[in-house]
PDB file of N, CA and C in Angstrom:
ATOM      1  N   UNK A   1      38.756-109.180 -33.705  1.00  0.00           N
ATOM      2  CA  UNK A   1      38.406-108.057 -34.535  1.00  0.00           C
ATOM      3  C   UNK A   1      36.927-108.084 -34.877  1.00  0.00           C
ATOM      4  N   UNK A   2      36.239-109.243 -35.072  1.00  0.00           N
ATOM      5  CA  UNK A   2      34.795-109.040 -35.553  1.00  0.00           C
ATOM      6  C   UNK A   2      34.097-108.594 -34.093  1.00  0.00           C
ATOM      7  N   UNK A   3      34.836-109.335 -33.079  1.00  0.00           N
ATOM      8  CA  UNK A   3      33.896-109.208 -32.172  1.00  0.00           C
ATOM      9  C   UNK A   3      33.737-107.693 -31.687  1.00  0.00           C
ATOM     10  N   UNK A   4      35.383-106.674 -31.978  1.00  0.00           N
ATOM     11  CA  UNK A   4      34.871-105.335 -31.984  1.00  0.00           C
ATOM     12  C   UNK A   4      33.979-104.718 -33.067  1.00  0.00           C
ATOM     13  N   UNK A   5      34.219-104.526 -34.210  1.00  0.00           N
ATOM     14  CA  UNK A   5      33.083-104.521 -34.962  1.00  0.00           C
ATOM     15  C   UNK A   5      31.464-105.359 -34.703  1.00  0.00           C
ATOM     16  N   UNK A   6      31.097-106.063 -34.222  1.00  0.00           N
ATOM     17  CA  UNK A   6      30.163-106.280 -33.244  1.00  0.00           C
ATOM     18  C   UNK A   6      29.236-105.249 -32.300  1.00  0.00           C
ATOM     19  N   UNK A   7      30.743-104.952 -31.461  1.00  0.00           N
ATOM     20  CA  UNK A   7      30.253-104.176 -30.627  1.00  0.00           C
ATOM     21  C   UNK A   7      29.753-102.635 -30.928  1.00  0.00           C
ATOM     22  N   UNK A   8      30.610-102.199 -31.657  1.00  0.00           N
ATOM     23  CA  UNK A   8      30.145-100.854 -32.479  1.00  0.00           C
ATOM     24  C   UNK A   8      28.318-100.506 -32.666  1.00  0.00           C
ATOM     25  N   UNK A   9      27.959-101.740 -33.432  1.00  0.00           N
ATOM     26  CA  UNK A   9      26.643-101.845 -33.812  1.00  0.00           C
ATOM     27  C   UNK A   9      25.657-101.408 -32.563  1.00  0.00           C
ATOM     28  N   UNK A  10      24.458-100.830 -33.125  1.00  0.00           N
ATOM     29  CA  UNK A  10      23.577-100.225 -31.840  1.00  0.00           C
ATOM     30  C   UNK A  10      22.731-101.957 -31.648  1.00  0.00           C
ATOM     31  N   UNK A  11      22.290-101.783 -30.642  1.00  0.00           N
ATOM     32  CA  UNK A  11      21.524-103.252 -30.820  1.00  0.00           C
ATOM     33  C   UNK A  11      20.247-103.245 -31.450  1.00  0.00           C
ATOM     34  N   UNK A  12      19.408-104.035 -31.807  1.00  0.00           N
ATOM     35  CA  UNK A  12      18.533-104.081 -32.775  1.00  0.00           C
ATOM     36  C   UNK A  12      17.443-103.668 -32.490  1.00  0.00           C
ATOM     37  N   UNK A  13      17.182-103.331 -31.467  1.00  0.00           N
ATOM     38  CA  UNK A  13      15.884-102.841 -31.159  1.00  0.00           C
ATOM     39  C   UNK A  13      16.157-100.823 -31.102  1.00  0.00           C
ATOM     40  N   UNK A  14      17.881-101.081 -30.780  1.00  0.00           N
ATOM     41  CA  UNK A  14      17.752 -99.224 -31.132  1.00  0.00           C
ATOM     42  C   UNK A  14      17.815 -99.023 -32.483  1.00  0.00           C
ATOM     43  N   UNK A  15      18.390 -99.920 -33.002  1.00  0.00           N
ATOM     44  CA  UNK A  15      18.408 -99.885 -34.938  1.00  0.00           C
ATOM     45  C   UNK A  15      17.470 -99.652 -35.805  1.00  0.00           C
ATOM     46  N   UNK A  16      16.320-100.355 -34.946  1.00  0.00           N
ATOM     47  CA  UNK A  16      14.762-100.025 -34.980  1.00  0.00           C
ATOM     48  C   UNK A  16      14.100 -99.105 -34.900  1.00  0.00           C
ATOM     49  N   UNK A  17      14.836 -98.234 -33.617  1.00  0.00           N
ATOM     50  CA  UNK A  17      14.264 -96.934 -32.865  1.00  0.00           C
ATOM     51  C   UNK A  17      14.737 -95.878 -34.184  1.00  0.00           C
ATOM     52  N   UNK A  18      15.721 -95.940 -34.346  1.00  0.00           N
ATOM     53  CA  UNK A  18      16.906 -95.320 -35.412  1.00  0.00           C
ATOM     54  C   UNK A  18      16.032 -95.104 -36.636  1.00  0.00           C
ATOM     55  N   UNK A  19      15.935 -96.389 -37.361  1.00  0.00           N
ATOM     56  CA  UNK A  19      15.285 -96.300 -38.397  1.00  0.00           C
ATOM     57  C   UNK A  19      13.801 -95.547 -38.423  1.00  0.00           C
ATOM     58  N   UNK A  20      13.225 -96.019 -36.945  1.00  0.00           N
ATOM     59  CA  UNK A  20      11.742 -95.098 -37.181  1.00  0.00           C
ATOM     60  C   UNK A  20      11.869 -93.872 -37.259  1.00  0.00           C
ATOM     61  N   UNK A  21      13.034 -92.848 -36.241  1.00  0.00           N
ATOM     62  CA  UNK A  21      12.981 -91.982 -36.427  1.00  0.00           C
ATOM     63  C   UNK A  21      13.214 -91.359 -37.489  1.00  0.00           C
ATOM     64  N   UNK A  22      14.402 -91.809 -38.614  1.00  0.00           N
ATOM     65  CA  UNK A  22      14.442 -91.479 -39.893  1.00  0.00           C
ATOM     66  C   UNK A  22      13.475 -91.559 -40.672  1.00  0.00           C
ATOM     67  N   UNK A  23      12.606 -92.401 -40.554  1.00  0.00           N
ATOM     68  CA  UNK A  23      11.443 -92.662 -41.369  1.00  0.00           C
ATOM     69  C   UNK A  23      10.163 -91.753 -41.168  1.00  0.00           C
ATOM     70  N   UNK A  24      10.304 -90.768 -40.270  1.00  0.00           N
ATOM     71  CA  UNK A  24       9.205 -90.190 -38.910  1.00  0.00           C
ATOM     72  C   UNK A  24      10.051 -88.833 -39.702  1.00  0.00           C
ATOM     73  N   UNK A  25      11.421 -88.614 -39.600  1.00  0.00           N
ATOM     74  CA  UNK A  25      11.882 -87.109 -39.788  1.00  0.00           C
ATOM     75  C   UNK A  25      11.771 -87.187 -41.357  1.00  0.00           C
ATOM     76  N   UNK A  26      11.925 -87.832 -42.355  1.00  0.00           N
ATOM     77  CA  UNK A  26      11.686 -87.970 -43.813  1.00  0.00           C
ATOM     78  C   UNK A  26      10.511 -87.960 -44.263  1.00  0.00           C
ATOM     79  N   UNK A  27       9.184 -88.163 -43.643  1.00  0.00           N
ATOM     80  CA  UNK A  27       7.842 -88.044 -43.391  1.00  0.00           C
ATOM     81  C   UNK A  27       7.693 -86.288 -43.304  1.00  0.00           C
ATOM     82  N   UNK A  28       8.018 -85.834 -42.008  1.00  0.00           N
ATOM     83  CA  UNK A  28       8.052 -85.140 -41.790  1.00  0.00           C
ATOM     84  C   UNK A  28       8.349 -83.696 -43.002  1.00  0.00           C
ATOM     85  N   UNK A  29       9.570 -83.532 -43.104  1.00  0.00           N
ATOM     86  CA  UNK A  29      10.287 -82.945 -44.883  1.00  0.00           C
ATOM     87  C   UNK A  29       9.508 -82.919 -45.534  1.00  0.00           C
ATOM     88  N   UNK A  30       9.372 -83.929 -46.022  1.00  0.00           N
ATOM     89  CA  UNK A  30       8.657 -84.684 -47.530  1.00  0.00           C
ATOM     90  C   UNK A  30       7.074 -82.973 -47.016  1.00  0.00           C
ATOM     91  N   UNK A  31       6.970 -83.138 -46.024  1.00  0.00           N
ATOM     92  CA  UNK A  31       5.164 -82.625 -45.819  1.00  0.00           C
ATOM     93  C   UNK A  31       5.419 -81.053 -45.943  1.00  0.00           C
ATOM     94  N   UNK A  32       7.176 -81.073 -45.275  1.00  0.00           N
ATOM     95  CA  UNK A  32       6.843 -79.562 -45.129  1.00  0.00           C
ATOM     96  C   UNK A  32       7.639 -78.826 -46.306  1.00  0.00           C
ATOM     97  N   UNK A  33       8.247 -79.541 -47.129  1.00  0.00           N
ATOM     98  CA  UNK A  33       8.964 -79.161 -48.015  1.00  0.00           C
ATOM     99  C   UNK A  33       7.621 -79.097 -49.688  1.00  0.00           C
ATOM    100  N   UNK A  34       6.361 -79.580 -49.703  1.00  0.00           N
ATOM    101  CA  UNK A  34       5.619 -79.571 -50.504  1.00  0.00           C
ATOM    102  C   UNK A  34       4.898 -78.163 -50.352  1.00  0.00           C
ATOM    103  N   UNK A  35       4.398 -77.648 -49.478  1.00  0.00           N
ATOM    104  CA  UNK A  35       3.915 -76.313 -49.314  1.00  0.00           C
ATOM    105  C   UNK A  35       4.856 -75.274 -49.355  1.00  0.00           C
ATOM    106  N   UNK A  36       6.242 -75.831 -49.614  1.00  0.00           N
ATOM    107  CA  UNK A  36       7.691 -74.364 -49.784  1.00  0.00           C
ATOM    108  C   UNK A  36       7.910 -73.506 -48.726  1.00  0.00           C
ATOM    109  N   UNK A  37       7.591 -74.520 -47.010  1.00  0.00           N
ATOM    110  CA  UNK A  37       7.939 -73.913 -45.992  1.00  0.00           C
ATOM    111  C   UNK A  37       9.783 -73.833 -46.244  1.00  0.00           C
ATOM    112  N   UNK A  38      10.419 -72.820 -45.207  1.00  0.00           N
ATOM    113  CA  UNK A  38      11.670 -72.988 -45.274  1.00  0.00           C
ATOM    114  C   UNK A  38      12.402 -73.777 -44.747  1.00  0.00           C
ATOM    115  N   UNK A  39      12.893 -74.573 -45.367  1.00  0.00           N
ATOM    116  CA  UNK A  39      13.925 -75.962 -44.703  1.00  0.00           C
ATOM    117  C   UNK A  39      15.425 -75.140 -44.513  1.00  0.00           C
ATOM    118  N   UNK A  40      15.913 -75.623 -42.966  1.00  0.00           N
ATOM    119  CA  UNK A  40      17.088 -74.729 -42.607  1.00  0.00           C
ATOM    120  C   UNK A  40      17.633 -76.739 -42.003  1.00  0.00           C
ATOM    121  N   UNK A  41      18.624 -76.816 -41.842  1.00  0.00           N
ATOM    122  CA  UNK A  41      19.800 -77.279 -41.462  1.00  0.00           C
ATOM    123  C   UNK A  41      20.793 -77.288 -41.026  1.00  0.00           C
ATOM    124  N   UNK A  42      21.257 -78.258 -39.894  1.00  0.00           N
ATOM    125  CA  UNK A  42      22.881 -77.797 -38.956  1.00  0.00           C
ATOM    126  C   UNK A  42      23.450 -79.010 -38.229  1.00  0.00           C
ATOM    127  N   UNK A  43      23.514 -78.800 -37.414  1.00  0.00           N
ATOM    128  CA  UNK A  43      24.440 -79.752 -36.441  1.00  0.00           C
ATOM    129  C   UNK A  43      23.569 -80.323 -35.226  1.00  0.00           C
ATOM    130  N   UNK A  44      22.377 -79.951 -35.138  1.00  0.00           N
ATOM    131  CA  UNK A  44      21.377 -80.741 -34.196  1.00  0.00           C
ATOM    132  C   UNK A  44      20.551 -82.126 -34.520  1.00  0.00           C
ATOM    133  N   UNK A  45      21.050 -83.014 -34.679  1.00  0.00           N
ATOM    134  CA  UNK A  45      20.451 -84.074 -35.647  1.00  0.00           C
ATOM    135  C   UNK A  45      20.885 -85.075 -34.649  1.00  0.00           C
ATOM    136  N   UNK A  46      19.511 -85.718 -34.265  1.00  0.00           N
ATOM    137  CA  UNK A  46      19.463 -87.048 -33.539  1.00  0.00           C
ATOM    138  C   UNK A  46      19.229 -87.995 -34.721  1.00  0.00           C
ATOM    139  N   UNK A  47      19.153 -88.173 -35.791  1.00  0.00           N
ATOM    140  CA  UNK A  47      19.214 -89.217 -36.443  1.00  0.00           C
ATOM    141  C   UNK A  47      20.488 -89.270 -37.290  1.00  0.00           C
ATOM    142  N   UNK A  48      21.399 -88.565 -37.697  1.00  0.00           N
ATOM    143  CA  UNK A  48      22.448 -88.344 -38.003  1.00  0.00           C
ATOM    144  C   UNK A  48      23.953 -88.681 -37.314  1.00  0.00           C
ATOM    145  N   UNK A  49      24.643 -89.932 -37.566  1.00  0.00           N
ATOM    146  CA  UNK A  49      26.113 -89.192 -36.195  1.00  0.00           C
ATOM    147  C   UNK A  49      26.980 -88.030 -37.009  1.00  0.00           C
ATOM    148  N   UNK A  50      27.627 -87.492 -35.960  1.00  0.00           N
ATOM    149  CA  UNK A  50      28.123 -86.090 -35.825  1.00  0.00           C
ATOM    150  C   UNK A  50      29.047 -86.218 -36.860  1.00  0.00           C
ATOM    151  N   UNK A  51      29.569 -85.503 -37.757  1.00  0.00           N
ATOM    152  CA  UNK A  51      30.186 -85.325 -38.636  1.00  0.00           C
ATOM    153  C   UNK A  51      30.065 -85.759 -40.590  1.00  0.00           C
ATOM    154  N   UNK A  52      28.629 -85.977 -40.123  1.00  0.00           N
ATOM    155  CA  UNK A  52      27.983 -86.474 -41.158  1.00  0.00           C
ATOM    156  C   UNK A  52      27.037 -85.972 -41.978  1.00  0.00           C
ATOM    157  N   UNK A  53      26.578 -84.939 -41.354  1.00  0.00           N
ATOM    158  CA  UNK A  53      25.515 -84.067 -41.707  1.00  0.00           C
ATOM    159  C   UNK A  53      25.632 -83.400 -43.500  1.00  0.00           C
ATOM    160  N   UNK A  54      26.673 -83.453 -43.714  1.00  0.00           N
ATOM    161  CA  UNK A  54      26.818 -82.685 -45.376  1.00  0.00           C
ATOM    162  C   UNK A  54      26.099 -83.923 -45.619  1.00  0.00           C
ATOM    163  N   UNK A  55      25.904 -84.785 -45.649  1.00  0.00           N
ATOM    164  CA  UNK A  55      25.128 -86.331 -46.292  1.00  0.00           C
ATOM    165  C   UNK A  55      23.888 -85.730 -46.448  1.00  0.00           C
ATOM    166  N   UNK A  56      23.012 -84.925 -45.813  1.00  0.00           N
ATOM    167  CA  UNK A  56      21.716 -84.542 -45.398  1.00  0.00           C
ATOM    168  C   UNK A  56      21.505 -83.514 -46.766  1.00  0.00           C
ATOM    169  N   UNK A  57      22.279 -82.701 -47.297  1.00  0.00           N
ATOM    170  CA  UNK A  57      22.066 -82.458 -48.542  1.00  0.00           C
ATOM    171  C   UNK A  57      21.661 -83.334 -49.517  1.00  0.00           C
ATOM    172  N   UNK A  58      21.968 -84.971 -49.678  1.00  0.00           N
ATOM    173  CA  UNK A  58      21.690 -85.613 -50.954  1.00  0.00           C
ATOM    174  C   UNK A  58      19.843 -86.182 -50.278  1.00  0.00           C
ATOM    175  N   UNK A  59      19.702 -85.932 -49.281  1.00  0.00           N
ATOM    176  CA  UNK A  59      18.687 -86.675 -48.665  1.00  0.00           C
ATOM    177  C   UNK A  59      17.760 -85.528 -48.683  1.00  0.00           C
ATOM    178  N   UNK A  60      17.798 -84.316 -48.320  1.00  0.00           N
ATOM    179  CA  UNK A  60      17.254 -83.225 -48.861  1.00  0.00           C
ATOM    180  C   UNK A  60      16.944 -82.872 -50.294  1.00  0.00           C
ATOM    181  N   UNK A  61      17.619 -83.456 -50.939  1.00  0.00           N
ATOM    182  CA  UNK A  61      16.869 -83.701 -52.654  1.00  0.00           C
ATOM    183  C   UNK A  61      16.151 -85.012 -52.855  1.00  0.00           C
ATOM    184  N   UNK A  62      16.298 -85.422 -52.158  1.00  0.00           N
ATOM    185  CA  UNK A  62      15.586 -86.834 -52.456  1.00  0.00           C
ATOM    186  C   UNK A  62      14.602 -87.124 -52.151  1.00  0.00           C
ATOM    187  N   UNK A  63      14.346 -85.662 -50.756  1.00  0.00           N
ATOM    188  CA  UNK A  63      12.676 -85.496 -50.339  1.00  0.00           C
ATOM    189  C   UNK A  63      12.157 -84.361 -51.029  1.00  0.00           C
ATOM    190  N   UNK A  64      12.875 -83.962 -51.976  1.00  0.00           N
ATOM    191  CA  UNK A  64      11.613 -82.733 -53.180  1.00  0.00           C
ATOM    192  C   UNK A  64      12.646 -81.441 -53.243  1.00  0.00           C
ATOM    193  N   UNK A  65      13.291 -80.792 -52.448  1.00  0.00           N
ATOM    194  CA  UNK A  65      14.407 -79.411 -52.747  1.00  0.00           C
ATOM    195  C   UNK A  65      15.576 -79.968 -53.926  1.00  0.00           C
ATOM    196  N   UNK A  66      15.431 -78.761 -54.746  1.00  0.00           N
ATOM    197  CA  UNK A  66      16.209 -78.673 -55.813  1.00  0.00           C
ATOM    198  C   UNK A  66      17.954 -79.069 -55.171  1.00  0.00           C
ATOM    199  N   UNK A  67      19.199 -79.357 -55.775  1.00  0.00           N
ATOM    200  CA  UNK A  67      20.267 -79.244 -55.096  1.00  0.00           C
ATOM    201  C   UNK A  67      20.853 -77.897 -54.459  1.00  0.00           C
ATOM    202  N   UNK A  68      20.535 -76.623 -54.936  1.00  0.00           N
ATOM    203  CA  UNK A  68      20.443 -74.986 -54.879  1.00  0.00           C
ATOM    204  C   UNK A  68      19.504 -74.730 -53.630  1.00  0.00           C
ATOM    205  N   UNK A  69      18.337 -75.620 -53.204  1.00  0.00           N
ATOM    206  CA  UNK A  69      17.619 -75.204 -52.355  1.00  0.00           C
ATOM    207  C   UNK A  69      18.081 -76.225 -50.852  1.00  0.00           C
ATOM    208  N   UNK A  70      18.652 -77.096 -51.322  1.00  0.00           N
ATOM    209  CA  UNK A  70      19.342 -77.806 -50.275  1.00  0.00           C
ATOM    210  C   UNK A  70      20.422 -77.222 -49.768  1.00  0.00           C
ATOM    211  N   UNK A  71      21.709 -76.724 -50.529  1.00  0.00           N
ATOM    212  CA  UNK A  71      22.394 -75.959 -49.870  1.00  0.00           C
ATOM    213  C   UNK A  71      22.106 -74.880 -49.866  1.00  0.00           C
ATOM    214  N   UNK A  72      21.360 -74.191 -50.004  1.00  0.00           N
ATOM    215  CA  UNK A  72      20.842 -72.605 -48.782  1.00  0.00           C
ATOM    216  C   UNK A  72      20.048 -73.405 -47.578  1.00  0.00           C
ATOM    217  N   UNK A  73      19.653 -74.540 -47.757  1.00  0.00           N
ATOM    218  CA  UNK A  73      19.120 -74.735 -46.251  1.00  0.00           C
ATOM    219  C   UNK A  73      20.474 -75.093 -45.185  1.00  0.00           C
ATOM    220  N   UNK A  74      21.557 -75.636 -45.803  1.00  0.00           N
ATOM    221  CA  UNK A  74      22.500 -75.471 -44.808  1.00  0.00           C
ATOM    222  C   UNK A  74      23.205 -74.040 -44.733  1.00  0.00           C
ATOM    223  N   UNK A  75      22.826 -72.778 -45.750  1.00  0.00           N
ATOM    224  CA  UNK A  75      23.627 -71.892 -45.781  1.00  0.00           C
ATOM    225  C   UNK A  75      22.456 -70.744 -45.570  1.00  0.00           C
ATOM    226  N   UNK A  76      22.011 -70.332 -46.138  1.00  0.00           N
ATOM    227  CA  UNK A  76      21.488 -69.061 -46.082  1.00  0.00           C
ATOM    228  C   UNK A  76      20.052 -68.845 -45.396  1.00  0.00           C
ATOM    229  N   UNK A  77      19.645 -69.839 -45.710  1.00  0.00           N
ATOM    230  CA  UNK A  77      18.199 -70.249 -44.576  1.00  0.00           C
ATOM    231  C   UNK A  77      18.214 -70.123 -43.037  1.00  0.00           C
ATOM    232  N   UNK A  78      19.787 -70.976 -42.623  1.00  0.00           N
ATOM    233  CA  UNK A  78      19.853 -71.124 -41.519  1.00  0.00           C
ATOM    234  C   UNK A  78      20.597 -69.921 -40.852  1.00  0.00           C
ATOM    235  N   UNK A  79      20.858 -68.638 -41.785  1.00  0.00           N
ATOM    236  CA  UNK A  79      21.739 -68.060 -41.242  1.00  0.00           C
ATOM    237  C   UNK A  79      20.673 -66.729 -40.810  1.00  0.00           C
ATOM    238  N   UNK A  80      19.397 -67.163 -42.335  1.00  0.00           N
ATOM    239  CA  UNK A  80      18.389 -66.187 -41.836  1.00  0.00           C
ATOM    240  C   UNK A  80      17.504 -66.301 -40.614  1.00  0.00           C
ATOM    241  N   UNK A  81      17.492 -67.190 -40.271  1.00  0.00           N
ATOM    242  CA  UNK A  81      16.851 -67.866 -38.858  1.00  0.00           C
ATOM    243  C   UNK A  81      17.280 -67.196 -37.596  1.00  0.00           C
ATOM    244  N   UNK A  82      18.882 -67.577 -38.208  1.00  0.00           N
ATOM    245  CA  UNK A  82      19.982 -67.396 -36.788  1.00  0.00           C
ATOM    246  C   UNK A  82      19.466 -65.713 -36.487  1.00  0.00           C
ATOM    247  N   UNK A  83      19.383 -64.879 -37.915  1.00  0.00           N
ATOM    248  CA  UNK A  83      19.321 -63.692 -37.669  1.00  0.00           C
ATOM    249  C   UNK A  83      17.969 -63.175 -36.906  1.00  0.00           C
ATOM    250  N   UNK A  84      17.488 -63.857 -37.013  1.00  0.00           N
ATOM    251  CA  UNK A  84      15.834 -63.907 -36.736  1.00  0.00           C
ATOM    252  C   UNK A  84      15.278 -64.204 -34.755  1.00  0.00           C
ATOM    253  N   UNK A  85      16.740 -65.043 -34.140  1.00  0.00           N
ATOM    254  CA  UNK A  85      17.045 -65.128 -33.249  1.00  0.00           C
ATOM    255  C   UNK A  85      15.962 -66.599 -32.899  1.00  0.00           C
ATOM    256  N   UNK A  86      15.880 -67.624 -34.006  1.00  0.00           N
ATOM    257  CA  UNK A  86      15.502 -68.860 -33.793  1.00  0.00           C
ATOM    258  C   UNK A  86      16.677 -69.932 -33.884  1.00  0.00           C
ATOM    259  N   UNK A  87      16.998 -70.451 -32.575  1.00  0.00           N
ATOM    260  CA  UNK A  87      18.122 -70.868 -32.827  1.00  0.00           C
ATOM    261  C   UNK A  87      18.124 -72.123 -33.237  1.00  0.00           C
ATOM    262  N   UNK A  88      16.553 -72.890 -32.935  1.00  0.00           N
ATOM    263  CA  UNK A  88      16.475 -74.218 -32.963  1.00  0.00           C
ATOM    264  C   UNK A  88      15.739 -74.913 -34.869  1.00  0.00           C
ATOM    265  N   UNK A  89      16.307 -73.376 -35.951  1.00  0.00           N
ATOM    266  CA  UNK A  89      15.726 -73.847 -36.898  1.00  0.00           C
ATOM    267  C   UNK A  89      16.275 -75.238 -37.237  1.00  0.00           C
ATOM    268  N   UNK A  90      16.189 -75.811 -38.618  1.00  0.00           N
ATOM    269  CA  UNK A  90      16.792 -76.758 -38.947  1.00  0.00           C
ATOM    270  C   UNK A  90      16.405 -77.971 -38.186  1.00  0.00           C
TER     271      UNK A  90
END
């Protein structure tokens, strides 16, 4: 059993890769969320695994959006985008 739990784990040098990119996309936010560009959100997330993404709301307040401005970026932001015919907001 440990040794499957073991295996699960990414190995440490992608754990690495992992972490930079979180640290690189939270950088990122933090810069564009200070000038009150529009932050949109969805299901395209390489630093995220899949089914996890509502998590990205508490992490979206934690880089400067109110809790109200976090969920319109998964709701109404992204829907104004969609309308806008940008599919790759968020």
């Amino acid at each position: 059993m440990l040794a499957e739990g073991a295996a699960k784990q990414p190995p440490s040098s992608r754990a690495d890769e992992i972490t930079k990119a979180r640290a690189t996309a939270h950088d990122h936010l933090r810069r564009a969320i200070q000038p009150g560009s529009p932050i949109a959100f969805g299901t395209e997330s390489s630093v995220y695994p899949d089914g996890l993404n509502a998590r990205e709301l508490a992490v979206l307040v934690s880089l400067g959006l109110s809790p109200l401005e976090a969920i319109h970026a998964g709701s109404r932001v992204r829907l104004d985008r969609r309308k806008r015919g940008n599919r790759r907001a968020g």
